[in-house]
Each structure stands twice: as C-alpha cells, then as structure tokens.
Protein backbone atom coordinates (compact mmCIF):
# COMPACT_ATOMS: atom_id res chain seq x y z
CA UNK A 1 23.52 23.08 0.04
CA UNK A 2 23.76 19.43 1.62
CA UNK A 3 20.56 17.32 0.25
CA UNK A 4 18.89 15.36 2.85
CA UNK A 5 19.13 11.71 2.95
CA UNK A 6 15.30 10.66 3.01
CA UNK A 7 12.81 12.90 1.82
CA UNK A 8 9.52 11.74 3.95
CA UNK A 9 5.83 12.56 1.67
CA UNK A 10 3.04 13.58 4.24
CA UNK A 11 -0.53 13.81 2.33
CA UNK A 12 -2.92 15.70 3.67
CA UNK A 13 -6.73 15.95 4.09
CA UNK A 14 -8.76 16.81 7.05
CA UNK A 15 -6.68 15.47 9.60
CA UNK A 16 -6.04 18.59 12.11
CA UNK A 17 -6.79 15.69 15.07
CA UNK A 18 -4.07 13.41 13.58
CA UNK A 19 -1.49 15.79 12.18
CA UNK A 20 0.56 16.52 15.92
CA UNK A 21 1.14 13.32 16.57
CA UNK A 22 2.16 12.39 13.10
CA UNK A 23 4.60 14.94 12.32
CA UNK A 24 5.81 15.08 16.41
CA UNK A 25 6.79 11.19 15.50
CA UNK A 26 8.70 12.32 12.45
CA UNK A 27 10.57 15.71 13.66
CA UNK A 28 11.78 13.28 16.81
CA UNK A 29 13.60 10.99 14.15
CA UNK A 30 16.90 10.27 14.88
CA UNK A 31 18.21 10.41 11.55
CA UNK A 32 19.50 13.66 11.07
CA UNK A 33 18.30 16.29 8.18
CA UNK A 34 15.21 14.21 7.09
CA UNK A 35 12.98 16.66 5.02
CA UNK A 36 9.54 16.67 5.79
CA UNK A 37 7.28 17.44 2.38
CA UNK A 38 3.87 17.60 3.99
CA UNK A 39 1.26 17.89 0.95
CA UNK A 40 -2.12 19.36 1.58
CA UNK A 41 -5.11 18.05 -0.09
CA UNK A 42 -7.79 20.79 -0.11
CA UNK A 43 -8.23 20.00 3.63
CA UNK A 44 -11.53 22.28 4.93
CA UNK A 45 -10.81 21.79 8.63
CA UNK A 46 -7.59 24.23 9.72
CA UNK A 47 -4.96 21.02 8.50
CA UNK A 48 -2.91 23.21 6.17
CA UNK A 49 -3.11 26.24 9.20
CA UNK A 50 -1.84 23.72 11.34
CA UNK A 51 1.43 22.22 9.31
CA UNK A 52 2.25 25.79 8.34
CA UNK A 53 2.56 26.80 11.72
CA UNK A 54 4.93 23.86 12.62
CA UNK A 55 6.56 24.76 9.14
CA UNK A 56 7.44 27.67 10.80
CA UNK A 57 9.54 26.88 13.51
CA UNK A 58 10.75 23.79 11.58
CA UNK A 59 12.73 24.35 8.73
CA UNK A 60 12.94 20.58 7.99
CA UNK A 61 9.38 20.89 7.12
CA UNK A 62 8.34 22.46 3.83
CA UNK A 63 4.67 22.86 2.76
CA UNK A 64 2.94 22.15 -0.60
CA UNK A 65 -1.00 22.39 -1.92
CA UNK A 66 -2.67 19.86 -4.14
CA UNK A 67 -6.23 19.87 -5.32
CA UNK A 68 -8.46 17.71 -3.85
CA UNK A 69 -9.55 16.14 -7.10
CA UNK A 70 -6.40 14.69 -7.29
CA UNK A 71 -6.72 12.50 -4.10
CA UNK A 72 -4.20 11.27 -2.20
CA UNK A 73 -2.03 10.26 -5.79
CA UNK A 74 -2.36 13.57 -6.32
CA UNK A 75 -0.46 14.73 -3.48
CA UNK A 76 2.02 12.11 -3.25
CA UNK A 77 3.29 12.72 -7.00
CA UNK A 78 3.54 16.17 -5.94
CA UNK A 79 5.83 15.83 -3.18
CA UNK A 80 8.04 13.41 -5.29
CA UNK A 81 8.24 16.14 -7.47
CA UNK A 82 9.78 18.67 -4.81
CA UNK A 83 11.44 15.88 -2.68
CA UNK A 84 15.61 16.31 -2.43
CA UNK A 85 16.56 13.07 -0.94
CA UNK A 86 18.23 10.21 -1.89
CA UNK A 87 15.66 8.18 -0.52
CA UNK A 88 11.80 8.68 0.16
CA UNK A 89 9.29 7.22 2.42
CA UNK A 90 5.63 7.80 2.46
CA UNK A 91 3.53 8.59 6.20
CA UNK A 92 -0.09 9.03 5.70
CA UNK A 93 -1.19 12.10 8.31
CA UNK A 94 -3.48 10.19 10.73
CA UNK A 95 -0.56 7.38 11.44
CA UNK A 96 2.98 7.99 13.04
CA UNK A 97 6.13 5.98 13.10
CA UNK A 98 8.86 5.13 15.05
CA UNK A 99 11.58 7.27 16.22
CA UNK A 100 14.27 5.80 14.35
CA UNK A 101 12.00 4.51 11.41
CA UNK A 102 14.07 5.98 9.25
CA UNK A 103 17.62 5.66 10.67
CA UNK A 104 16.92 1.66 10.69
CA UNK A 105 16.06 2.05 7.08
CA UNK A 106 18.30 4.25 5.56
CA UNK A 107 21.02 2.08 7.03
CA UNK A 108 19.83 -0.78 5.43
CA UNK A 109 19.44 0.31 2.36
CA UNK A 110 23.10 1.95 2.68
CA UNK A 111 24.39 -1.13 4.05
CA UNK A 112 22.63 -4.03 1.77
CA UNK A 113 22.60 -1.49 -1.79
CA UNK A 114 18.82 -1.89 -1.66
CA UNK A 115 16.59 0.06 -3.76
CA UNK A 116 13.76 -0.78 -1.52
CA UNK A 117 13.61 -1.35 2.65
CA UNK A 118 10.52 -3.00 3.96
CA UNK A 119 9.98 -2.80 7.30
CA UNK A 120 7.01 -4.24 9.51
CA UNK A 121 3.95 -1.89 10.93
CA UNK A 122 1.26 -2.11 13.77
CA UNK A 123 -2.15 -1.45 13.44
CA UNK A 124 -4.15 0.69 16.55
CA UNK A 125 -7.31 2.00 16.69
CA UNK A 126 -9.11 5.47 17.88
CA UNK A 127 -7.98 4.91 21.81
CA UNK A 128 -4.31 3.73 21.02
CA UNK A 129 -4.96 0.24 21.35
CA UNK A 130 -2.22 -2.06 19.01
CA UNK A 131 -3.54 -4.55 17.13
CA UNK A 132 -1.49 -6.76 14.75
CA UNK A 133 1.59 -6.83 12.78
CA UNK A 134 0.99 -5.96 9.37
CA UNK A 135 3.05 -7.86 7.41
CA UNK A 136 2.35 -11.40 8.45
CA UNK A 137 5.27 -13.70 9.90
CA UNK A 138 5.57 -15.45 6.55
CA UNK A 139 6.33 -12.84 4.53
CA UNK A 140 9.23 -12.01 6.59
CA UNK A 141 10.83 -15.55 6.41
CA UNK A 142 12.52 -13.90 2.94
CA UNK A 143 16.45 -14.12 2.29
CA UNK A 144 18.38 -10.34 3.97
CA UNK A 145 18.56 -9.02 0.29
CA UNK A 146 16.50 -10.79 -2.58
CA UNK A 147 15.17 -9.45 -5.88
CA UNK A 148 11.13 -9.73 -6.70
CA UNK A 149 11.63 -12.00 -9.80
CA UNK A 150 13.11 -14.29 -6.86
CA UNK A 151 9.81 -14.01 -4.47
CA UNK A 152 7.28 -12.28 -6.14
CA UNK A 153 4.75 -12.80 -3.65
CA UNK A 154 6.75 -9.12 -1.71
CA UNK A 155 4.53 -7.89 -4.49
CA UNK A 156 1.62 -8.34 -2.78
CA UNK A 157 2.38 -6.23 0.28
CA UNK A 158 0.69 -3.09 -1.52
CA UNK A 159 1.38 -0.52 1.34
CA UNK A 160 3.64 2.48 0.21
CA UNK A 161 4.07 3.87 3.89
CA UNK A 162 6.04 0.49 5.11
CA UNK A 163 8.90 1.15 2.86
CA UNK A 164 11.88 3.15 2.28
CA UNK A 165 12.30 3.66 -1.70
CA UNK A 166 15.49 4.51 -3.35
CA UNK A 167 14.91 8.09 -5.60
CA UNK A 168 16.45 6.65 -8.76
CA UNK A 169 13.04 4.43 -9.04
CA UNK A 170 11.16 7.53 -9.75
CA UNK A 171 13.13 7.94 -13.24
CA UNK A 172 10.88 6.40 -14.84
CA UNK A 173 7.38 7.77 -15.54
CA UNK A 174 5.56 4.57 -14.75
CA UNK A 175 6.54 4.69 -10.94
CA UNK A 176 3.86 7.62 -10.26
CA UNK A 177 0.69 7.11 -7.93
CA UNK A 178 -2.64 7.19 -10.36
CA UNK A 179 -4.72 10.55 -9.74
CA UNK A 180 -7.98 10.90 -8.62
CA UNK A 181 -9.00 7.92 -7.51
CA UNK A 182 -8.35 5.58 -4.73
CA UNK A 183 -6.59 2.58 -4.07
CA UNK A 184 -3.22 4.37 -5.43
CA UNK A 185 -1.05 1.99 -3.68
CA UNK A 186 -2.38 -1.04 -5.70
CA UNK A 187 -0.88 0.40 -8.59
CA UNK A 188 2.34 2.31 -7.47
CA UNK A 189 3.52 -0.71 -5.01
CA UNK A 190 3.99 -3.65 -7.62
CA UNK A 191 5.06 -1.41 -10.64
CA UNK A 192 8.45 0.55 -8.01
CA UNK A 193 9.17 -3.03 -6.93
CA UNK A 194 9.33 -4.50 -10.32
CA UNK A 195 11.60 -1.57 -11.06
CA UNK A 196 14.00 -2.22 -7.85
CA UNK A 197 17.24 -4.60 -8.17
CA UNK A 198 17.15 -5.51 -4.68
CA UNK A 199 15.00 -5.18 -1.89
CA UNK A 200 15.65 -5.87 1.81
CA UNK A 201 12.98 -6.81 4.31
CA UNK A 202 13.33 -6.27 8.09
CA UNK A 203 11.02 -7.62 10.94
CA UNK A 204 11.25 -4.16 12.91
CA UNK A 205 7.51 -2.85 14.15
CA UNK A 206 8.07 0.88 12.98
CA UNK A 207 5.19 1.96 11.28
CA UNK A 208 2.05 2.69 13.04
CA UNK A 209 -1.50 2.43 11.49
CA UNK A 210 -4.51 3.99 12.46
CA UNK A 211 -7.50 1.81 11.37
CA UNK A 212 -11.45 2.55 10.80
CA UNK A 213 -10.80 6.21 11.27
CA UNK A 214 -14.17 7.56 10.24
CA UNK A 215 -13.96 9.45 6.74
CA UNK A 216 -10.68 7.11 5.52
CA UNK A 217 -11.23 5.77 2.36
CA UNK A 218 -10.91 1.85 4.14
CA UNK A 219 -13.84 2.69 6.24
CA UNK A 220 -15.53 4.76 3.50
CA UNK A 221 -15.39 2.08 0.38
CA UNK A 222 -18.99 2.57 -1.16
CA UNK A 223 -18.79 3.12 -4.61
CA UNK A 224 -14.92 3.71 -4.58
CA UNK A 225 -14.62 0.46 -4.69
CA UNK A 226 -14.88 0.75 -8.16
CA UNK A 227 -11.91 3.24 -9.03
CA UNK A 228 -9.82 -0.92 -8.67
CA UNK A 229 -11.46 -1.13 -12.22
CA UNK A 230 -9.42 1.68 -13.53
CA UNK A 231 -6.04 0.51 -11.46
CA UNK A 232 -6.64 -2.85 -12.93
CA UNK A 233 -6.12 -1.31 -16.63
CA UNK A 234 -3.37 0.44 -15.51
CA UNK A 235 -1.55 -1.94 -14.31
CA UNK A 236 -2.17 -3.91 -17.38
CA UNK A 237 -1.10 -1.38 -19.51
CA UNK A 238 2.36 -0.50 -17.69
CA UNK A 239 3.32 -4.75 -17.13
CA UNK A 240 4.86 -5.11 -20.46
CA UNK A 241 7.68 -2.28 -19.80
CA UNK A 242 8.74 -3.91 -16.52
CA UNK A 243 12.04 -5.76 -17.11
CA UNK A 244 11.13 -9.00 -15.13
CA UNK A 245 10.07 -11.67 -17.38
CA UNK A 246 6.79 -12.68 -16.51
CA UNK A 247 5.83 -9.73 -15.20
CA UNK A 248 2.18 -9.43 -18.07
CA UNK A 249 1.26 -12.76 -15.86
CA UNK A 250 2.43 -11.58 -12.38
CA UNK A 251 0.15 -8.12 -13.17
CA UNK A 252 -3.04 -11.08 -14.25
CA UNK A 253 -2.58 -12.56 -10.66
CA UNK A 254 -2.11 -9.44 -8.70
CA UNK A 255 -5.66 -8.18 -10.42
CA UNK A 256 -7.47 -10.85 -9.21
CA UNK A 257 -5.98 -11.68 -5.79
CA UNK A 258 -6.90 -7.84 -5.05
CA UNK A 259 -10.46 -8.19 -6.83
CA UNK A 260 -11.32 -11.05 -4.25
CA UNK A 261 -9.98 -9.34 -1.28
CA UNK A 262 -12.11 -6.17 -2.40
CA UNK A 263 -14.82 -8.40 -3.22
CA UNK A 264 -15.06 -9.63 0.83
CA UNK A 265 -14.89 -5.90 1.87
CA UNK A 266 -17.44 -4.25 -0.54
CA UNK A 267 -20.71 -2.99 1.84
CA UNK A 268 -23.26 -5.04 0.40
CA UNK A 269 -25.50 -2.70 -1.65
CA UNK A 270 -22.40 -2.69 -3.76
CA UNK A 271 -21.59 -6.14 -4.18
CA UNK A 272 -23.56 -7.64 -6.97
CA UNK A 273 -22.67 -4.78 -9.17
CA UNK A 274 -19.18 -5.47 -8.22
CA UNK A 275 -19.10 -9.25 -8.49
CA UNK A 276 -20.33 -8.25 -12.32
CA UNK A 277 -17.16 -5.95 -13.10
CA UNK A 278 -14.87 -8.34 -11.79
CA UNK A 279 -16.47 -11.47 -13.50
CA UNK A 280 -15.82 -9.43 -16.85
CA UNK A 281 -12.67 -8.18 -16.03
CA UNK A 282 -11.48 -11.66 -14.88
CA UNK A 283 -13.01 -13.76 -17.87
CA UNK A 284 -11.75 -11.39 -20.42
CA UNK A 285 -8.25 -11.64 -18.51
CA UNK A 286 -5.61 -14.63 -20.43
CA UNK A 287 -5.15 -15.65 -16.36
CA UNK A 288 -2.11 -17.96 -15.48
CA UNK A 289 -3.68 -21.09 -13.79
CA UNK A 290 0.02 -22.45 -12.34
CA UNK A 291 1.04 -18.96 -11.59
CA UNK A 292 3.78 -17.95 -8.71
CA UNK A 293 0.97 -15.01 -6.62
CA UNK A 294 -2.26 -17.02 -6.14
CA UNK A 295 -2.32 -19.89 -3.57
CA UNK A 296 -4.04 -23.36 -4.81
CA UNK A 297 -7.73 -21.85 -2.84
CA UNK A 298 -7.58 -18.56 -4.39
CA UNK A 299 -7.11 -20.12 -7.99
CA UNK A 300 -10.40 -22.53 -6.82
CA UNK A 301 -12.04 -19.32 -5.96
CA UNK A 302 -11.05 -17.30 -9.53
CA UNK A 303 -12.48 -20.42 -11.27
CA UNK A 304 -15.69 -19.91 -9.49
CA UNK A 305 -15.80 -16.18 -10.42
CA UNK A 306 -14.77 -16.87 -14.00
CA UNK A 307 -17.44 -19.51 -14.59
CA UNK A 308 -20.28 -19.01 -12.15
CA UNK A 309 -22.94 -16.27 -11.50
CA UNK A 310 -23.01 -14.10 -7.93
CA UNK A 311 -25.42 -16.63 -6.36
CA UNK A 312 -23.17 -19.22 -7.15
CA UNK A 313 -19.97 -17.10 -6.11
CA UNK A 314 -21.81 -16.65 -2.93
CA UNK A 315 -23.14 -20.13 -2.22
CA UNK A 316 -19.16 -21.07 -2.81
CA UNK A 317 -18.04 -18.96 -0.10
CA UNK A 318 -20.28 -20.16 2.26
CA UNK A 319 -19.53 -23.38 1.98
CA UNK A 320 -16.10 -22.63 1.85
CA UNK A 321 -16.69 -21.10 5.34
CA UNK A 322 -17.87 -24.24 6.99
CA UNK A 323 -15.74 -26.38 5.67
CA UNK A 324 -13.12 -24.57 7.26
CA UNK A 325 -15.18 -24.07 10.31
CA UNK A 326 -15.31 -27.98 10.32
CA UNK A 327 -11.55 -28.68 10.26
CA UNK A 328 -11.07 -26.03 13.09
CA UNK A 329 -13.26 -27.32 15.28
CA UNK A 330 -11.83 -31.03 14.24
CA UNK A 331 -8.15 -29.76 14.69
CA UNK A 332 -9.06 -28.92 18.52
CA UNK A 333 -11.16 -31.99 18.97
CA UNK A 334 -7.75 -34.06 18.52
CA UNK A 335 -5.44 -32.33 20.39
C-alpha cells in the first residue's frame, strides 16, 4: 500500500456549521493522496454524524474518537498516532485552507530538506470578511532555509495549523500536544521547532482563520487562562533535552513574552488573580535580561511585573499607552 505524503489532523468539537467548508477546502487539494485524519472530540451537536458521512464517500478521510477531557491535545496526539504520512499538517474544523496549501508545502519541504514549512494565514470573521495576515511582514524577512538557533524569534509564531511538519519530529516523546488543557500550541510549537534542522518560511496566504467564533477557547478565556501555568512547567521541564544551546533561556523568554500577551487578553474579573501567578512564576524564573526573544519594551515591562504589585503593573501600562499615543500623534504632526 502507497503511504500518503501529508497526513492532515482535523480536531473536532461542535463544529457541524464549520465542518463542510473545512474539509470541502481540504478534499479539493491539489496534492494528490493527502489523508484526512479528522478526530472527534466528544462533539454533542451531529459533528462526528457529519464527517462520517463524508468518510463515506471519501476514502481519503478516516475517522477517529477522543474524549473530550482530553481537549483539543487530546485529539491531535491521537491522530499523530494513526497518521501514515511523511509529513503532517494540523487544520482546526471551523477554519479552511487553500487549495494547494499543501502542494506549495510539501514541495518546499521536498525541495529545501526542511523539517518544517511555514506558510502565512488570513484571519476572517463570522460573514467571511478577511482581516490580516497572520504572520506579520517581519517575520517573513527570514533567509529561504534557516535553522531556529539562527532566528529564534520563528519560535514565537506558536500556531500549529500554519505549518507543514516533517513525521520524523514526532520520534521523540517530547513533541506531543499537552492533554486536557488549553493553549496546546504554546507548548508543542517551540519544543517541534527546537527539534527541526531546518525550517523554511514562505509568504503564501494559505491558511484561513476564523476568529471570535462564539464557544472557541480565544473568545472563551475565563479561567482557562490559567491552564498557561501548567504549559509554563512543561515547557520548563522538556528545555534541557532540546539540542540547541541556550534553549533553558530561550524556554525563560518564551514564558514570559506569552504571560504578558495573556495578561492583555485576560477578561478582567480574572486579571488580578492572574497578574499574581505570573508575578510568582516570573520572579521565581533565573530570566535572561540580554536575551535573543524579548524586545528592549517587553524586558521594561517583565521588570515591572517582577518588582511591582498589579496597581503598579497597571499604572505602567497606562502610561505606557500615552506615551505612545503622544509620539503617534507627534509623528503625524511633522509630516
């Protein structure tokens, strides 16, 4: 039996609306044999119905369960478990991609050696309308082929679903998605690149991302914001097997540029508890202050976290705001 050249995961949960238009974008690929491993998630609402009756007038497509207490990790670990291809990408069930997503990929990674193929997405919303480029333009300024001890900053583009990852990564035990929580990516992202030789980058819009779908865990944070507390120990646990040097330090940096972004994004009943965690997690942390992830603002801002309380976290941002406000308006003043 011929094994199919990418293996594409497709989690699962509550998504009947979505799931048509998602898989429609992947059986029109125009790379030939992909396998299609969609991965249901204990969805309530007819999903699983729905991709086994597509399942069966698509053999491309094959059909697995997960329990729903093992989230979205869960279900992604389980389709790298069944999946036959030489390479596999990751589309989440609400989103859709490109036609030839995956023959632009897969050539690149055949023609450059690459373990991993980045490519560039576009955000839209519930009535179709595109928003912006996900990766921004200056993270795609990067050499053709280029390793991630050479630009480390690739490692914070913590989507799984933009890439095209060679199979041999998932030797190793480490290069799993964490269970039952959320923010998966945060962890599986870095720790695959830091195993990859070589990755590629291209500036081709094929991934499409539905945002602020109601019931998503991005529009649904609450108290899941806290599950980064456990990915943040994770992460720290699996840095010293990676085999870039520097990579304990790189892990330090990652933690707390994500702990700041999730810090802006926390609904507010939320966010003094939160500020607390990090604070602790951060001070405790042995943090690199002339690192190669944080820019010169964001190491300001982990100073203030480190050594101030929430009120004066808070008062820091604010002013931080109008400063900046200031040298917009003065930039247009003088032009």
């Amino acid at each position: 039996m011929n094994l199919p050249p990418v293996s594409v995961i497709v989690p699962i949960y509550n998504t009947c609306r979505y799931v048509p238009q998602c898989l429609e974008s992947l059986l029109a690929q125009t790379l030939a044999e992909i396998e299609i491993v969609c991965v249901d998630n204990g969805s309530t609402d007819g999903s699983l119905g729905l991709v086994r009756e597509y399942a069966a007038t698509h053999s491309s497509i094959r059909v697995l369960e997960c329990p729903h207490e093992a989230r979205v990790g869960g279900a992604r670990n389980a389709g790298i478990a069944a999946a036959r291809g030489a390479y596999i990408g990751f589309v989440d069930s609400d989103d859709y991609v490109a036609t030839m997503m995956y023959d632009v990929l897969y050539a690149a990674a055949r023609a450059t050696t690459a373990d991993v193929v980045i490519c560039n997405g576009m955000t839209f919303d519930e009535n179709g309308q595109s928003d912006h480029p996900m990766v921004p333009v200056a993270q795609l300024q990067y050499p053709a082929v280029f390793t991630p001890a050479e630009h480390p900053r690739i490692l914070l583009n913590t989507t799984c679903w933009n890439k095209l990852w060679s199979a041999h990564l998932f030797a190793s035990e480490d290069v799993r998605f964490p269970e039952g929580c959320v923010y998966e990516d945060i962890y599986f992202v870095p720790i695959a690149l830091l195993a990859a030789q070589k990755v590629s980058m291209l500036p081709d819009v094929l991934y499409h991302y539905r945002k602020n779908r109601p019931g998503s865990t991005t529009t649904d944070r609450g108290s899941n914001v806290f599950d980064f507390c456990r990915i943040a120990g994770e992460l720290r646990s699996a840095a010293p097997r990676q085999r870039i040097a520097g990579s304990v330090e790189l892990m330090e940096e990652l933690i707390a540029w994500k702990y700041m972004h999730l810090m802006r994004v926390t609904p507010r009943g939320y966010r003094r508890a939160f500020f607390r965690r990090m604070h602790q997690d951060l001070t405790q942390a042995a943090m690199p202050w002339h690192g190669r992830l944080l820019k010169r603002s964001e190491r300001r801002e982990l100073r203030v976290i480190r050594c101030g309380s929430y009120l004066v976290y808070r008062s820091y941002l604010r002013l931080r705001r109008v400063y900046g406000a200031l040298r917009s308006s003065t930039a247009t003043a003088t032009r």
